[in-house]
N, C-alpha and C. Protein backbone atom coordinates (compact mmCIF):
# COMPACT_ATOMS: atom_id res chain seq x y z
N UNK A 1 0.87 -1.16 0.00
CA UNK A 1 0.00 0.00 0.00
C UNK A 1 0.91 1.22 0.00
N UNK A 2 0.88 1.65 -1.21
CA UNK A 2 1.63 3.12 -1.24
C UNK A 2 1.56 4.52 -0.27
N UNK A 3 1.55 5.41 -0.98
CA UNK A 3 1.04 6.79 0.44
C UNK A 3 -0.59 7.07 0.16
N UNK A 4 -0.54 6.94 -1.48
CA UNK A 4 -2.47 7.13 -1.52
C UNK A 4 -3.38 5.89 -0.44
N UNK A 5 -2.61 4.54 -0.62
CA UNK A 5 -3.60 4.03 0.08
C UNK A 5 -3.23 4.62 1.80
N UNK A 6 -2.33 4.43 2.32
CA UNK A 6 -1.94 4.61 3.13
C UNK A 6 -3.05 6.41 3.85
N UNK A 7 -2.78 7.42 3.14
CA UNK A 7 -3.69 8.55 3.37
C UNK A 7 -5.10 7.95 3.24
N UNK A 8 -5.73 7.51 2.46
CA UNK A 8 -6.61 7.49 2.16
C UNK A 8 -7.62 6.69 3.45
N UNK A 9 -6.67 5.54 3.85
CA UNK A 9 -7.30 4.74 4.68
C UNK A 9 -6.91 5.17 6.14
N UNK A 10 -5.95 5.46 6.80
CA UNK A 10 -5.43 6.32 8.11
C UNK A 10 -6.46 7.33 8.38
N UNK A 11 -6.05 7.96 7.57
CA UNK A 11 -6.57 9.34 7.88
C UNK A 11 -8.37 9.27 8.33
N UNK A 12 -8.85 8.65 7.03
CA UNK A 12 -10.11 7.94 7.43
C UNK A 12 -10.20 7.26 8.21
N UNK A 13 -9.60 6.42 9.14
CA UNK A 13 -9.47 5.30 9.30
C UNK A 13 -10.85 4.40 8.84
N UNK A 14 -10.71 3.99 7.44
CA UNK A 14 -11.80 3.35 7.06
C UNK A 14 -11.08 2.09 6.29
N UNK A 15 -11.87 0.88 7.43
CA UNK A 15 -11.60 -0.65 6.74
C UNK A 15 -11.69 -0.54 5.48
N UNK A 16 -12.94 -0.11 4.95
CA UNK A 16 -13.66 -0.47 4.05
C UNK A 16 -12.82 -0.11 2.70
N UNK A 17 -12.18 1.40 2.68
CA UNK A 17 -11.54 1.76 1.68
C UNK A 17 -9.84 0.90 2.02
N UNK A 18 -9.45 0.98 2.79
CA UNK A 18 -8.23 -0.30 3.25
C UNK A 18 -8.68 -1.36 2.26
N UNK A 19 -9.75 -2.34 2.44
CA UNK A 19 -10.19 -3.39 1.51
C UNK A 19 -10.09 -3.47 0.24
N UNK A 20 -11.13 -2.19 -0.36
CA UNK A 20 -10.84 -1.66 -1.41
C UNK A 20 -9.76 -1.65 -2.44
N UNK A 21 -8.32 -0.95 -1.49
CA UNK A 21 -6.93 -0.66 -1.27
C UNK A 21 -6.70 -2.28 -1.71
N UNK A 22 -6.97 -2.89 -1.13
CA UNK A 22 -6.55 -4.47 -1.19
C UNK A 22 -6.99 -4.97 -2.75
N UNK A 23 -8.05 -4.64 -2.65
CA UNK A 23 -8.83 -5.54 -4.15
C UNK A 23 -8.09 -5.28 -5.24
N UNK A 24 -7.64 -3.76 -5.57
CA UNK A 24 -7.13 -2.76 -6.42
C UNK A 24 -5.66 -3.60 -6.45
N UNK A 25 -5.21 -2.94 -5.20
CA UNK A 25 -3.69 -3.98 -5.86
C UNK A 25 -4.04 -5.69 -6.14
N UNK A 26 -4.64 -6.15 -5.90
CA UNK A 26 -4.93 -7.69 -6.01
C UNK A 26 -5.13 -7.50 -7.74
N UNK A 27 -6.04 -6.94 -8.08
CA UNK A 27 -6.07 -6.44 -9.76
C UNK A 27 -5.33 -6.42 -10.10
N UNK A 28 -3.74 -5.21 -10.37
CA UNK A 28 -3.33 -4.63 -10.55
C UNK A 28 -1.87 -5.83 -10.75
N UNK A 29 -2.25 -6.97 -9.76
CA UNK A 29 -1.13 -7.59 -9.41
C UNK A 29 0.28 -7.27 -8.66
N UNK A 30 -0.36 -6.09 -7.62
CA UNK A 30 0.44 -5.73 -6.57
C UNK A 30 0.41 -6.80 -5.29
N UNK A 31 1.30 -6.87 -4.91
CA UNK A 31 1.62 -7.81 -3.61
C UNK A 31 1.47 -7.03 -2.58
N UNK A 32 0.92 -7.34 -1.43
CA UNK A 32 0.42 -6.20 -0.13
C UNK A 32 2.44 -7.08 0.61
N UNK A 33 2.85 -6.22 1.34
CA UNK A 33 4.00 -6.51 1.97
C UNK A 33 3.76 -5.89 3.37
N UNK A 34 4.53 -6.14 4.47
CA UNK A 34 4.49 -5.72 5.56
C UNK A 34 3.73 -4.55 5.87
N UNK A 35 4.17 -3.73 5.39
CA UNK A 35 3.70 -2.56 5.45
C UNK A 35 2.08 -2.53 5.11
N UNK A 36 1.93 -2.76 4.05
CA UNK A 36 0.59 -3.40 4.44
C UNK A 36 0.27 -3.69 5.18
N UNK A 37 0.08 -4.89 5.28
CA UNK A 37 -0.09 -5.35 6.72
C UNK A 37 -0.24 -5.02 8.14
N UNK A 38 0.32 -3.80 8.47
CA UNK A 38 1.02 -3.11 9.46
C UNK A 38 -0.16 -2.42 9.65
N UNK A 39 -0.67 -1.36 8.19
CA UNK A 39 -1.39 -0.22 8.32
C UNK A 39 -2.91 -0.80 8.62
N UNK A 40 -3.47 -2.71 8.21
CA UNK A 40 -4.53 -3.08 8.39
C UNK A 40 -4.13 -3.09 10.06
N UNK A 41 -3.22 -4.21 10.63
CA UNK A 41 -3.20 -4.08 12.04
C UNK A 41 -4.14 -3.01 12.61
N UNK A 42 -2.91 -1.69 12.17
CA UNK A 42 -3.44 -0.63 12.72
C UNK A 42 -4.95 0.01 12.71
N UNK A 43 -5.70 -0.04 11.75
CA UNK A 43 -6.89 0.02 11.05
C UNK A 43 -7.81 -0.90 12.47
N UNK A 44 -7.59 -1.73 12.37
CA UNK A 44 -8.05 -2.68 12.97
C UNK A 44 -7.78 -3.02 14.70
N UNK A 45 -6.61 -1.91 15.35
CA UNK A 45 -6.85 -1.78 16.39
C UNK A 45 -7.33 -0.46 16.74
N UNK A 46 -7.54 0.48 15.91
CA UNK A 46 -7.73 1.69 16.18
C UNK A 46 -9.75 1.70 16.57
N UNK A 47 -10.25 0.56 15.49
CA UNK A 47 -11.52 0.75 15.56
C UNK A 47 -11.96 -0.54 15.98
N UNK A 48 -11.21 -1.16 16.93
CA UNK A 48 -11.45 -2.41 18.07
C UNK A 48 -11.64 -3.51 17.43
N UNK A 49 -11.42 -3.98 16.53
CA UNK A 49 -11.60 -5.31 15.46
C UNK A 49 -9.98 -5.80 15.94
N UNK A 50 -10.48 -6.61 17.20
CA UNK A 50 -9.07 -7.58 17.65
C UNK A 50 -8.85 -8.83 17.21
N UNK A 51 -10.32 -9.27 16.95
CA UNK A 51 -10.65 -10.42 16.28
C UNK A 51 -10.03 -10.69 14.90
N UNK A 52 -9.75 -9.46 14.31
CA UNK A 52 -9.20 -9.30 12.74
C UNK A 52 -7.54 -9.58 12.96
N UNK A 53 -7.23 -8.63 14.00
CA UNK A 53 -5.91 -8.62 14.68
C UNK A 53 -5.08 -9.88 14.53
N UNK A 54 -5.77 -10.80 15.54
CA UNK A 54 -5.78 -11.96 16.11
C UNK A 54 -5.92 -13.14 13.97
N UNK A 55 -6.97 -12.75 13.53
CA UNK A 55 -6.93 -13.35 12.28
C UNK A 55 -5.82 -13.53 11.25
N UNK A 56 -5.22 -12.07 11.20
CA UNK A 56 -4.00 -11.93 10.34
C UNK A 56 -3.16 -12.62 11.60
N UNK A 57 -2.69 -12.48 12.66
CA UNK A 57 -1.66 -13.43 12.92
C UNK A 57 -1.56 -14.69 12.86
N UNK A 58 -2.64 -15.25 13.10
CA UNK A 58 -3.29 -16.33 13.05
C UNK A 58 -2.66 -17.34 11.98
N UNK A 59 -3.19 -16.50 10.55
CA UNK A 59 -3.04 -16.89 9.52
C UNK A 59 -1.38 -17.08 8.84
N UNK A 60 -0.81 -15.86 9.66
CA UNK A 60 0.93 -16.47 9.22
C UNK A 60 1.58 -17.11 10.34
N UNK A 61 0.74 -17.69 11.47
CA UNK A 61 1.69 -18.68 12.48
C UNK A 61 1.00 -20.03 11.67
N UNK A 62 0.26 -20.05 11.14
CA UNK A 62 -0.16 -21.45 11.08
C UNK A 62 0.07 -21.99 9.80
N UNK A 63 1.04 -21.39 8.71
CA UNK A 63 1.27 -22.19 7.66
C UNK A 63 2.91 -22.30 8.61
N UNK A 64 3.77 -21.89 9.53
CA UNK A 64 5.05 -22.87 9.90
C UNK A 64 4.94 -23.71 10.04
N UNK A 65 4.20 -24.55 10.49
CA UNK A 65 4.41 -26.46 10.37
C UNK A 65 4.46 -27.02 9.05
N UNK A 66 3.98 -26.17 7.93
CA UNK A 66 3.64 -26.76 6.66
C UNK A 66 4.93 -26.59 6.26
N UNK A 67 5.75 -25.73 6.51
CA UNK A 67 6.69 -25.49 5.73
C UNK A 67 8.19 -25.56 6.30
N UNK A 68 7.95 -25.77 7.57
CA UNK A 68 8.91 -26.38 8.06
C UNK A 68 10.12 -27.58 8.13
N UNK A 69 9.80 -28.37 8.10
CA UNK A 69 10.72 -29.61 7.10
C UNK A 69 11.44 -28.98 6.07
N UNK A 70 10.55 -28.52 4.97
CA UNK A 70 11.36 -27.70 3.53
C UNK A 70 12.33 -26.82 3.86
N UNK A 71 11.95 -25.74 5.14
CA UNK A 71 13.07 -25.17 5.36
C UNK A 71 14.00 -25.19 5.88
N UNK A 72 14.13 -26.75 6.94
CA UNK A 72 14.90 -27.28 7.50
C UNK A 72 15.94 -27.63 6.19
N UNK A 73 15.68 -28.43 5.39
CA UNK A 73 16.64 -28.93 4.47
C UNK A 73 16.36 -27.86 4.03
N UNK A 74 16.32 -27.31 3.45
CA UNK A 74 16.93 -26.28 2.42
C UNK A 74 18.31 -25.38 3.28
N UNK A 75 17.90 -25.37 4.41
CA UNK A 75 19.01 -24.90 5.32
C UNK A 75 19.77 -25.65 5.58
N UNK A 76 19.61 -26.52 5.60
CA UNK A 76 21.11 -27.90 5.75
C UNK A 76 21.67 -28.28 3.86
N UNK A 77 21.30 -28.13 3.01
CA UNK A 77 21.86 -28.07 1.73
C UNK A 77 22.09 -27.45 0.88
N UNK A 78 21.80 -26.18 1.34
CA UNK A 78 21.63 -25.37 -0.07
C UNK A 78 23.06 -24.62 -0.13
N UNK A 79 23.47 -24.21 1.30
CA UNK A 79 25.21 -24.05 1.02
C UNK A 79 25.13 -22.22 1.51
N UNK A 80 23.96 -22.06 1.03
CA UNK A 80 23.34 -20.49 1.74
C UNK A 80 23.77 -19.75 2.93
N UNK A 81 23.73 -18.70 3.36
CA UNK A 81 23.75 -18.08 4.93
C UNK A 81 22.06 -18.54 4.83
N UNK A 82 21.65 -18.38 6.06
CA UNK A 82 20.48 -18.11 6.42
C UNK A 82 19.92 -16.77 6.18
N UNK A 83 20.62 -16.23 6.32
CA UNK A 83 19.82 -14.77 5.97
C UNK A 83 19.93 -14.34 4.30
N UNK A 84 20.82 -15.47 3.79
CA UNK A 84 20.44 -15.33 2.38
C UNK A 84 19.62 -16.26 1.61
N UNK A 85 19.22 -17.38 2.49
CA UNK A 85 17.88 -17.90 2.16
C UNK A 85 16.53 -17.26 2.19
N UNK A 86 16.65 -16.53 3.28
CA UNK A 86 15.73 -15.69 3.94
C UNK A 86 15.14 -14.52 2.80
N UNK A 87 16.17 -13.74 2.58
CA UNK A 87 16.29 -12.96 1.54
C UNK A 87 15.82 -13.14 0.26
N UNK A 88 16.03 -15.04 -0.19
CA UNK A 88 15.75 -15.44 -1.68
C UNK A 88 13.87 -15.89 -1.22
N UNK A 89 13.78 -16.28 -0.12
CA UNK A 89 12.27 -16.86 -0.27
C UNK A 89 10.84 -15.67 -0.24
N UNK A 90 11.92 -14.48 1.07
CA UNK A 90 10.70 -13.35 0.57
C UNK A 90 10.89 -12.94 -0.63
N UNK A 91 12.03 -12.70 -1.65
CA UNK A 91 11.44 -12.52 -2.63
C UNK A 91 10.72 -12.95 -3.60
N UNK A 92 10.69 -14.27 -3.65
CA UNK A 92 10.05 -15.33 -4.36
C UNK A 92 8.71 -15.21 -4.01
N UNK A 93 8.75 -15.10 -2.76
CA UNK A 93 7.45 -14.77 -1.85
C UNK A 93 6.21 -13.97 -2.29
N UNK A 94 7.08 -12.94 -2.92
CA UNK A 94 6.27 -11.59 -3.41
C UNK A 94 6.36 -11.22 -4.69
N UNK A 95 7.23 -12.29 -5.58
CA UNK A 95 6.65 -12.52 -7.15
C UNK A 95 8.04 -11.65 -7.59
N UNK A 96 8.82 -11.55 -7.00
CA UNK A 96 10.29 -10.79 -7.59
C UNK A 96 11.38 -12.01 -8.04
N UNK A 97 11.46 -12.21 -9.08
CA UNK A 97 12.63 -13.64 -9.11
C UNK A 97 13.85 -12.50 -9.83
N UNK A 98 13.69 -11.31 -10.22
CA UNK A 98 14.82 -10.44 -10.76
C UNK A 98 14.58 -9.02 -10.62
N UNK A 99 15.33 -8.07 -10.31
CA UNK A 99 14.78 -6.91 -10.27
C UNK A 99 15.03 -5.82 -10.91
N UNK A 100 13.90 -5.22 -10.91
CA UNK A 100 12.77 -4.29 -12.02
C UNK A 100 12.91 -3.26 -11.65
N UNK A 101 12.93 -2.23 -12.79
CA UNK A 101 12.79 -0.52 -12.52
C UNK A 101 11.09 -0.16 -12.35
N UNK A 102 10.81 -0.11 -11.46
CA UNK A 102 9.35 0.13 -11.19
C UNK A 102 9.26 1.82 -10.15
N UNK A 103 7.68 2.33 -10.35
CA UNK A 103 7.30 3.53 -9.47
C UNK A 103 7.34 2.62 -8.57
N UNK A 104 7.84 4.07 -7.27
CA UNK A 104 7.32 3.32 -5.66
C UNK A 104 5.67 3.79 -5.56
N UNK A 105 5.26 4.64 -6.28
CA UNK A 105 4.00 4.47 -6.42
C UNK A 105 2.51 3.90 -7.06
N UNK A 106 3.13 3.55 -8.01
CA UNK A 106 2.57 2.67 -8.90
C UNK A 106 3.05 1.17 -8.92
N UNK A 107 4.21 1.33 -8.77
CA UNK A 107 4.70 -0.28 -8.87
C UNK A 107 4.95 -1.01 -10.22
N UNK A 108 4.42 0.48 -11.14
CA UNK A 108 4.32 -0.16 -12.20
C UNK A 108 6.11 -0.46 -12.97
N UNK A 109 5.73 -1.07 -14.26
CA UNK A 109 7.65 -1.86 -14.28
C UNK A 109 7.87 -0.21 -15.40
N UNK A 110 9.25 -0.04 -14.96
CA UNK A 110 9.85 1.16 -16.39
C UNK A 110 9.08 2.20 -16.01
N UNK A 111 8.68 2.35 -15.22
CA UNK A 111 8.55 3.87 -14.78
C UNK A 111 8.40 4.52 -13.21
N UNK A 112 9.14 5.92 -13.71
CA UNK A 112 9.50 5.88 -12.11
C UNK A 112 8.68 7.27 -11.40
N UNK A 113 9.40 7.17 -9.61
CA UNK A 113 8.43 8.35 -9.15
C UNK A 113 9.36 9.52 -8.87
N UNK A 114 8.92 10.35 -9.35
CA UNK A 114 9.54 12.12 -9.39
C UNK A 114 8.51 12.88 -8.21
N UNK A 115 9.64 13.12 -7.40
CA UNK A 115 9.40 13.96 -6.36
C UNK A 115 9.50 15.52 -6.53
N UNK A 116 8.58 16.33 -6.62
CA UNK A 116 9.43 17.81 -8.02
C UNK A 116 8.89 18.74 -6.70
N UNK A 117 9.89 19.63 -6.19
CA UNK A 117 9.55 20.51 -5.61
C UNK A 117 9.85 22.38 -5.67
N UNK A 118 9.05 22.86 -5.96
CA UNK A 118 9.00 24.03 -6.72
C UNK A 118 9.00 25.27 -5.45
N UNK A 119 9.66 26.31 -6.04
CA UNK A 119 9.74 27.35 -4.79
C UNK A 119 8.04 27.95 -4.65
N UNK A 120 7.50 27.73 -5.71
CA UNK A 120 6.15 28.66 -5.74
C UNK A 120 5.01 27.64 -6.33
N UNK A 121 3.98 27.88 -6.16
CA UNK A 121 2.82 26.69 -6.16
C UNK A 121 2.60 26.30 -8.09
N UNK A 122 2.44 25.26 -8.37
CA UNK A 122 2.06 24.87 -9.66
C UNK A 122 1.37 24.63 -10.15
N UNK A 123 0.50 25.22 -11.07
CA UNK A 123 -1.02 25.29 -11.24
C UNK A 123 -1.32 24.37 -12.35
N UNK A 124 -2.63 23.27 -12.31
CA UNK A 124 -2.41 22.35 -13.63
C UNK A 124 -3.52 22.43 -14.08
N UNK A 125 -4.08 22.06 -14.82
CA UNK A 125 -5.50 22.38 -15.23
C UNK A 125 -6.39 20.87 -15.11
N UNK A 126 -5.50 19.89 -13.87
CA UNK A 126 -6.42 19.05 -13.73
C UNK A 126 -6.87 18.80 -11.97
């Protein structure tokens, strides 16, 4: 979730557009990452939904048994540091197998974000 979702849903603090936020990148084929994550937490303790809280953790303690074994050996063979296994599975994780010139706002690939700051206000006609 970039700064639009991020404003959009804080500030409001509204699940609903957070969700939204979710569907859009799910379209878009954006991956929600920590940070994500972080800002639903927050969303979700701000307007007492502990139950949701409790859901998202829920949901990433309980695939470690599944995957445990695999990462046992992969850590005993692969010849790796650990923290450079670590490193190769979140990215795999989140659909990066090479990396891309993308906006940090868009995400989109080959294009980027310009931060332009002007001494005097800039008027656009949109």
């Amino acid at each position: 979730m970039d700064g639009t979702g991020k404003g959009c849903c804080l500030e409001q603090e509204s699940i609903t557009n957070a969700h939204k936020v979710l569907d859009i990148m799910s379209l878009l084929g954006v991956h929600p990452d920590e940070t994500t994550f972080g800002y639903l937490v927050y969303l979700y303790a701000t307007t007492g939904l502990e139950n949701k809280m409790i859901e998202l953790q829920d949901l990433v303690s309980s695939v470690i048994p599944v995957f445990k074994s695999a990462a046992e050996e992969l850590l005993n063979t692969s010849g790796l540091k650990p923290v450079e296994l670590l490193a190769k599975a979140l990215a795999k994780s989140i659909g990066y197998t090479k990396m891309k010139h993308m906006s940090l706002l868009s995400s989109m690939e080959n294009h980027v974000t310009l931060h332009l700051e002007a001494g005097r206000p800039v008027y656009t006609p949109s």
